[in-house]
PDB file of N, CA and C in Angstrom:
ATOM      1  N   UNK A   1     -37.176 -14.972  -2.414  1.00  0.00           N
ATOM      2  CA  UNK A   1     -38.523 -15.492  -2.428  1.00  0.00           C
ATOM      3  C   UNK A   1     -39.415 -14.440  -3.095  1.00  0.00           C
ATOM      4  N   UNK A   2     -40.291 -15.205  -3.643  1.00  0.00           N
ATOM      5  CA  UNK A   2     -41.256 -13.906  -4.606  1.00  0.00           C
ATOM      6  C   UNK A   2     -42.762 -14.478  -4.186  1.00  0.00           C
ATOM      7  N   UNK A   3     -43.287 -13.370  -4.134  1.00  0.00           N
ATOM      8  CA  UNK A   3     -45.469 -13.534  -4.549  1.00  0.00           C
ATOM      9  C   UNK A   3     -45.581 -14.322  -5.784  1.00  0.00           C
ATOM     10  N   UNK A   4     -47.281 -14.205  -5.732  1.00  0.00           N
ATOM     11  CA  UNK A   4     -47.389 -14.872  -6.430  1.00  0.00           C
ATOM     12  C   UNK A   4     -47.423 -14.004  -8.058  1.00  0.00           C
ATOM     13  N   UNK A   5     -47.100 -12.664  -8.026  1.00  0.00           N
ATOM     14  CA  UNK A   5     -47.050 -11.300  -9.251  1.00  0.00           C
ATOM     15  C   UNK A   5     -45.697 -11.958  -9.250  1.00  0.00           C
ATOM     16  N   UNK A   6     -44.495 -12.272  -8.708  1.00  0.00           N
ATOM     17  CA  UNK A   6     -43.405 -12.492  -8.939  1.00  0.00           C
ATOM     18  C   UNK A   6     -42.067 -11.110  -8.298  1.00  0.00           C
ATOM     19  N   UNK A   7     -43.115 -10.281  -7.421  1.00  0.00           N
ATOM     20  CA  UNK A   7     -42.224  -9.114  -6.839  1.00  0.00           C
ATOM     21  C   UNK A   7     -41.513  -9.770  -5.866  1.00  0.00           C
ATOM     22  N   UNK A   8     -40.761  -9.659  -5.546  1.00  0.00           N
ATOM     23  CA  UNK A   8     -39.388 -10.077  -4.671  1.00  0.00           C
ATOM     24  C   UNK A   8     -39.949  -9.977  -3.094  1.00  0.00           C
ATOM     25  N   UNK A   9     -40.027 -10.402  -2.356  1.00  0.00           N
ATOM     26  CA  UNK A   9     -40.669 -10.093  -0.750  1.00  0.00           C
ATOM     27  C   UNK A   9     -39.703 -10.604   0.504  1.00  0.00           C
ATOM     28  N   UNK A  10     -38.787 -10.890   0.116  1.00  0.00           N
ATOM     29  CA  UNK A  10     -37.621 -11.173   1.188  1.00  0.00           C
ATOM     30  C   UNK A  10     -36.148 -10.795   0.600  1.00  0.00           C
ATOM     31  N   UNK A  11     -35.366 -10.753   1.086  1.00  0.00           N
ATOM     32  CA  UNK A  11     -33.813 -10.723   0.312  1.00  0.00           C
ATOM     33  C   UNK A  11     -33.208 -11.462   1.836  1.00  0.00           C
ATOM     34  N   UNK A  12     -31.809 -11.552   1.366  1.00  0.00           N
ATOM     35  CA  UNK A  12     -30.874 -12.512   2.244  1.00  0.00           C
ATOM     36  C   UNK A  12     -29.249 -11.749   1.945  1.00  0.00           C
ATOM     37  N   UNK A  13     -28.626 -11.206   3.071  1.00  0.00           N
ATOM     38  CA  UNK A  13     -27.539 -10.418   2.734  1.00  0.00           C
ATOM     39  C   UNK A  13     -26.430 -11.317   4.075  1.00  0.00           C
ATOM     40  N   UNK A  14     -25.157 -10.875   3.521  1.00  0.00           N
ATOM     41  CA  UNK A  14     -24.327 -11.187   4.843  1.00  0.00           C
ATOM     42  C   UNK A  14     -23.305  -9.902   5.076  1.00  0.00           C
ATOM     43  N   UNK A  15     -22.845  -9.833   6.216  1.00  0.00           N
ATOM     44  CA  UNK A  15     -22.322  -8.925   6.580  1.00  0.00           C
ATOM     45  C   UNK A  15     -21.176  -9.442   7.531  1.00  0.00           C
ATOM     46  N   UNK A  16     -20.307  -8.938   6.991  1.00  0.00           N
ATOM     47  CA  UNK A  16     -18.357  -9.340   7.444  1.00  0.00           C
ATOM     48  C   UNK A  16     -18.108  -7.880   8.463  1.00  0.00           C
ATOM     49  N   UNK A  17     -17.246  -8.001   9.555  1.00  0.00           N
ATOM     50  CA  UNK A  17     -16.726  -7.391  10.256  1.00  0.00           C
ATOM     51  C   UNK A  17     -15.191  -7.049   9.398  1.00  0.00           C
ATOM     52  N   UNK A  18     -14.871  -6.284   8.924  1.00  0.00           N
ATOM     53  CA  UNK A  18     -13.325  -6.246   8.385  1.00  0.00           C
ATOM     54  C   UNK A  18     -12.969  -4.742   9.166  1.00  0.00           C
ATOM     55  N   UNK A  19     -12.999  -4.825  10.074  1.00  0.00           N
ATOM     56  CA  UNK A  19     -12.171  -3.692  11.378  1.00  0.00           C
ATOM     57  C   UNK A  19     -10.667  -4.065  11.328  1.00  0.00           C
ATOM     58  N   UNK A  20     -10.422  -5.462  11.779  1.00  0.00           N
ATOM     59  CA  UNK A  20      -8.844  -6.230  12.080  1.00  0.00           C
ATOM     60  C   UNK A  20      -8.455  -5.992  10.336  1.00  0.00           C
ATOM     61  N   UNK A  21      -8.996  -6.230   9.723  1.00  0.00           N
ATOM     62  CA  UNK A  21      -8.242  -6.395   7.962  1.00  0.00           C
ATOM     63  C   UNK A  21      -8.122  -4.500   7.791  1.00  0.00           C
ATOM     64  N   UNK A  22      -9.098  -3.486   8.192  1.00  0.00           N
ATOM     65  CA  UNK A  22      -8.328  -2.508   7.840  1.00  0.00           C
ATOM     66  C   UNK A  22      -7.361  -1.815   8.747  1.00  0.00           C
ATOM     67  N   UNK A  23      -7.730  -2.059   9.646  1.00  0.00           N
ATOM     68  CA  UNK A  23      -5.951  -1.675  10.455  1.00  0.00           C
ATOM     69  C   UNK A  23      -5.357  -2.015  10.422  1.00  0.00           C
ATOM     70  N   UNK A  24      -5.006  -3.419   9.772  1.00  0.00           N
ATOM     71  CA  UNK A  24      -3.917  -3.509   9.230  1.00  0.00           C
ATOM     72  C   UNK A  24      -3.511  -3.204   8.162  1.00  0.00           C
ATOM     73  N   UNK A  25      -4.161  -2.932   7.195  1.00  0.00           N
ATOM     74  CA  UNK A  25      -4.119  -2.313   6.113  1.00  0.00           C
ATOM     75  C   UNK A  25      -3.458  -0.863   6.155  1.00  0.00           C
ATOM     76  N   UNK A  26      -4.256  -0.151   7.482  1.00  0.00           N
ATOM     77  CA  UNK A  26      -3.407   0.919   7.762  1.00  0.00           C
ATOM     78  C   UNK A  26      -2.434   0.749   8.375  1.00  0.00           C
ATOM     79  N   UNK A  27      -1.914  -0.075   9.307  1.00  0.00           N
ATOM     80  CA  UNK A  27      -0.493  -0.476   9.373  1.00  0.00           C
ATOM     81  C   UNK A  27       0.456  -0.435   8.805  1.00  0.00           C
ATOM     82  N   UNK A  28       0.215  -1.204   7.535  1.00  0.00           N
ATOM     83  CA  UNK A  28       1.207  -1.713   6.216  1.00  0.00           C
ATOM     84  C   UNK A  28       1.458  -0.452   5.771  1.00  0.00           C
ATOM     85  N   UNK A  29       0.428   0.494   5.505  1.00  0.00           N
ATOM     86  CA  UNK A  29       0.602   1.722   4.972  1.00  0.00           C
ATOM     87  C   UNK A  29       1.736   2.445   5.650  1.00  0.00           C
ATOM     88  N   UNK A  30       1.432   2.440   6.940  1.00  0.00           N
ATOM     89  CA  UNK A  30       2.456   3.241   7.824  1.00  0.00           C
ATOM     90  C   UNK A  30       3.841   2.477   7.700  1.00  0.00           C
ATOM     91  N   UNK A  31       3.670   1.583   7.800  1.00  0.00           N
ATOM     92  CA  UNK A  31       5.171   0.782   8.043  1.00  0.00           C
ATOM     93  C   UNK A  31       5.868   1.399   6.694  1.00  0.00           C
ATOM     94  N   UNK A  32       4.748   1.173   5.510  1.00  0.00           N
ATOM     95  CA  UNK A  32       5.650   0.985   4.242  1.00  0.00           C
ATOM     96  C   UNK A  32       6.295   2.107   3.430  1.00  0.00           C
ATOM     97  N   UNK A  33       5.440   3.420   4.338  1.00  0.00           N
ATOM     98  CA  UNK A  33       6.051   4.465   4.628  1.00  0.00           C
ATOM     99  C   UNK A  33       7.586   5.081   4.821  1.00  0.00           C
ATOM    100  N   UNK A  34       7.859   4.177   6.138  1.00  0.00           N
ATOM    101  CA  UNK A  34       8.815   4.743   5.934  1.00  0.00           C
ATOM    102  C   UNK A  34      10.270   4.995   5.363  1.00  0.00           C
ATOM    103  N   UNK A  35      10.712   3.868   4.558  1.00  0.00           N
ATOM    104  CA  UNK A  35      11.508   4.214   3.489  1.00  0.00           C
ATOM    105  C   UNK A  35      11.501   5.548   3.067  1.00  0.00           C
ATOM    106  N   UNK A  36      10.309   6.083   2.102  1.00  0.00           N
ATOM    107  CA  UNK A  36      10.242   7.438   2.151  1.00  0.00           C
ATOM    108  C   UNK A  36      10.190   8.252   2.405  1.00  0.00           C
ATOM    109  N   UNK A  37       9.954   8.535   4.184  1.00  0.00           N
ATOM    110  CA  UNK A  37       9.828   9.493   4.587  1.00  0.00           C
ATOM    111  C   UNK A  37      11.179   9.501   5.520  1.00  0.00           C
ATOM    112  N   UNK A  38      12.057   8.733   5.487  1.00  0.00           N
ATOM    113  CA  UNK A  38      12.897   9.090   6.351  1.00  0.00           C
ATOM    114  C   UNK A  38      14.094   9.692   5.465  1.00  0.00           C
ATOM    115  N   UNK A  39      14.463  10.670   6.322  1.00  0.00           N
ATOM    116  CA  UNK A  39      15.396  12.202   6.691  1.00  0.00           C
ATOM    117  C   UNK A  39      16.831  11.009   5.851  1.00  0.00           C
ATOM    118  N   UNK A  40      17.104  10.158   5.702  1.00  0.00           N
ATOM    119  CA  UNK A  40      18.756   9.243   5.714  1.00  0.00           C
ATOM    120  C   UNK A  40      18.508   8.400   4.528  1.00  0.00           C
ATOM    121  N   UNK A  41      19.423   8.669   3.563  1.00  0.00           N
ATOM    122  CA  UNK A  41      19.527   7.794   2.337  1.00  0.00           C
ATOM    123  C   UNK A  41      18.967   6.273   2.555  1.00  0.00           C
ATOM    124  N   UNK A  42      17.966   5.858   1.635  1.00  0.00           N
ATOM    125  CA  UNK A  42      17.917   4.421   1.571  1.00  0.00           C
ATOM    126  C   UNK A  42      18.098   4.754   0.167  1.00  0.00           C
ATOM    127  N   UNK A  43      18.614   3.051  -0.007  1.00  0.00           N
ATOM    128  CA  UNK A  43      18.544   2.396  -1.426  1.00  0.00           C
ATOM    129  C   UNK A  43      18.797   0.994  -1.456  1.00  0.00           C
ATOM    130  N   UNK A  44      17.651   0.295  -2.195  1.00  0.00           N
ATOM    131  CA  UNK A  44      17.703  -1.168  -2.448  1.00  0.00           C
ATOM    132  C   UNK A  44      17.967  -1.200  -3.982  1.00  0.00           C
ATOM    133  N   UNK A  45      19.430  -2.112  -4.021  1.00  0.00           N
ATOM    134  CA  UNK A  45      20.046  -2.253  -5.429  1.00  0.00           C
ATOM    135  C   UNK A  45      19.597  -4.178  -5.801  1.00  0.00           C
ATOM    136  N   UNK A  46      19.231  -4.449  -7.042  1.00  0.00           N
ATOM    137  CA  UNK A  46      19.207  -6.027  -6.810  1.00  0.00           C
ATOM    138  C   UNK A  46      20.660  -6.664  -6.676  1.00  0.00           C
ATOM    139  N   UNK A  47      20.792  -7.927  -6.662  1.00  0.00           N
ATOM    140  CA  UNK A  47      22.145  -8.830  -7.601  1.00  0.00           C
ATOM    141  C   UNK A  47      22.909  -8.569  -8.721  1.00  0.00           C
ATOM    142  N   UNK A  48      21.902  -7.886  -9.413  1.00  0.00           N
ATOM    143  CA  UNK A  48      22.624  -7.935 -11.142  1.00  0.00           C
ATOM    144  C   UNK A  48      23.379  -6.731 -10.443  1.00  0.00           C
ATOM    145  N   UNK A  49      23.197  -5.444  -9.870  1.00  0.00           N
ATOM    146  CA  UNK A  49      23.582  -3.998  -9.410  1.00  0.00           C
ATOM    147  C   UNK A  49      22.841  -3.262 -10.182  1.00  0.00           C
ATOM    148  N   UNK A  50      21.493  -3.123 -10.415  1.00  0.00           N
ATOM    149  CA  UNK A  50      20.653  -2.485 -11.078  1.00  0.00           C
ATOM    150  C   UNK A  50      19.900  -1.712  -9.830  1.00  0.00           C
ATOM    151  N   UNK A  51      19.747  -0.267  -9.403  1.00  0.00           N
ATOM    152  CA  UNK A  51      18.682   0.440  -8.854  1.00  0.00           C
ATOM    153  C   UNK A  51      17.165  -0.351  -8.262  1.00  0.00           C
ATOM    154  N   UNK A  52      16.698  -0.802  -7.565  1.00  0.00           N
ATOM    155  CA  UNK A  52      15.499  -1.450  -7.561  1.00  0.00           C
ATOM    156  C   UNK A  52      14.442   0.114  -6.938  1.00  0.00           C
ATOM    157  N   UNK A  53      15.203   0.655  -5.994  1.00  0.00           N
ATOM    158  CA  UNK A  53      14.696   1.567  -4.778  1.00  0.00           C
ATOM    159  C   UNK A  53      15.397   2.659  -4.309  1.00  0.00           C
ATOM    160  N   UNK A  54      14.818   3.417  -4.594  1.00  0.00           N
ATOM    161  CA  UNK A  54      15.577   5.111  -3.997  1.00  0.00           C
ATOM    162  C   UNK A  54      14.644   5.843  -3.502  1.00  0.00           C
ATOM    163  N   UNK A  55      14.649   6.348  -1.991  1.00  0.00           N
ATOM    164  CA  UNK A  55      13.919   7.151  -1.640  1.00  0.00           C
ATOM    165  C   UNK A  55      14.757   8.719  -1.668  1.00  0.00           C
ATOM    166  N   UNK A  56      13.621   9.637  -1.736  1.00  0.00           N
ATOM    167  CA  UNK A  56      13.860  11.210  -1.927  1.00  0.00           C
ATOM    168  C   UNK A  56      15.232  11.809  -1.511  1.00  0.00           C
ATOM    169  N   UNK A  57      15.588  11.084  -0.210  1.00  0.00           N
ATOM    170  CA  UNK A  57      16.796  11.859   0.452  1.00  0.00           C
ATOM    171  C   UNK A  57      18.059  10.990  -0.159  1.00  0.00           C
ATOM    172  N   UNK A  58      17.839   9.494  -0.895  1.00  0.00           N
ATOM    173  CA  UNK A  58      19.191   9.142  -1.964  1.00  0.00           C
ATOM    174  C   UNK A  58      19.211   9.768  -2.950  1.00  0.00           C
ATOM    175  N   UNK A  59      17.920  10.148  -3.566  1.00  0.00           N
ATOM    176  CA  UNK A  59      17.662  10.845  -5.220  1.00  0.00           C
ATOM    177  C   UNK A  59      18.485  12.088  -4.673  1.00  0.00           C
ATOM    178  N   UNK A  60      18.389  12.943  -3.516  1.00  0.00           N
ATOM    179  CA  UNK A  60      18.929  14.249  -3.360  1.00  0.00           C
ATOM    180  C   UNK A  60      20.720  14.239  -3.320  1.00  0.00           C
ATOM    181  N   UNK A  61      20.760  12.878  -2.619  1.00  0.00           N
ATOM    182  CA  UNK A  61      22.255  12.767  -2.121  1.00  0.00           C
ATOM    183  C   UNK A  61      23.231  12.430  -3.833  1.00  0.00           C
ATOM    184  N   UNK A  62      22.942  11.650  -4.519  1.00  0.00           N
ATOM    185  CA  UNK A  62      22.494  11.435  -5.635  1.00  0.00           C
ATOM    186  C   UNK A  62      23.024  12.602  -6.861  1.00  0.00           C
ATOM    187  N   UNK A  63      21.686  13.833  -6.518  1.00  0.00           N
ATOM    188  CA  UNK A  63      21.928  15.017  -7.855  1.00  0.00           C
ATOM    189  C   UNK A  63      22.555  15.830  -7.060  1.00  0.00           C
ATOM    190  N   UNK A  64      23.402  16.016  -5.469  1.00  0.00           N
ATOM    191  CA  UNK A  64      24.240  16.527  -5.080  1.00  0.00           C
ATOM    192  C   UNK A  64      25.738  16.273  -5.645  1.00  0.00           C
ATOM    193  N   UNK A  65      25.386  14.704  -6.048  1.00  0.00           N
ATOM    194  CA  UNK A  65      27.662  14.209  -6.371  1.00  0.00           C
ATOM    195  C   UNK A  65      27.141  14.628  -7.806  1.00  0.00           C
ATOM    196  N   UNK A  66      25.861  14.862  -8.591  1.00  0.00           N
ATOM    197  CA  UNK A  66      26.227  14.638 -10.173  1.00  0.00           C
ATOM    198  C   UNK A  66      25.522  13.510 -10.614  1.00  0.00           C
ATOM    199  N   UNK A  67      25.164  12.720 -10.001  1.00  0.00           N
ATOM    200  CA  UNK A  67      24.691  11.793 -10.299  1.00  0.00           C
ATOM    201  C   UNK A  67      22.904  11.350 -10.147  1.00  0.00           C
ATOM    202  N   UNK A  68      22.211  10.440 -11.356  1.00  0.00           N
ATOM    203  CA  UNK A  68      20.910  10.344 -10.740  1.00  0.00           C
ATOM    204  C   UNK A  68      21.152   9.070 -11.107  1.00  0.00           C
TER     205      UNK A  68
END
């Protein structure tokens, strides 16, 4: 809404609660975590047998045989 100069004299805003959307957000984070942080070889290979996923402790197990 404006005067009659045309200066602006009200505004209209909305305001969202997103508390539940970022903890989960930090959730996902944590969950998605841990692939990488865990101490024990993971690895997700697809169908074809192509590499999709290697976390740190397969890459290590990995350039231990010779292999990356």
């Amino acid at each position: 809404m404006f005067d009659r100069d045309g200066t602006p004299v009200s505004m209209v805003g909305t305001v969202l609660d997103i508390t539940e959307r970022k903890e989960m957000e930090e959730r996902h984070l944590h969950l998605a975590s841990f692939p990488r942080l865990n101490p024990n070889p993971v690895i997700e290979i697809s169908s074809a047998g192509s590499t999709r996923y290697r976390n740190p402790a397969t890459q290590r197990e990995l350039e231990g045989l010779g292999s990356t």
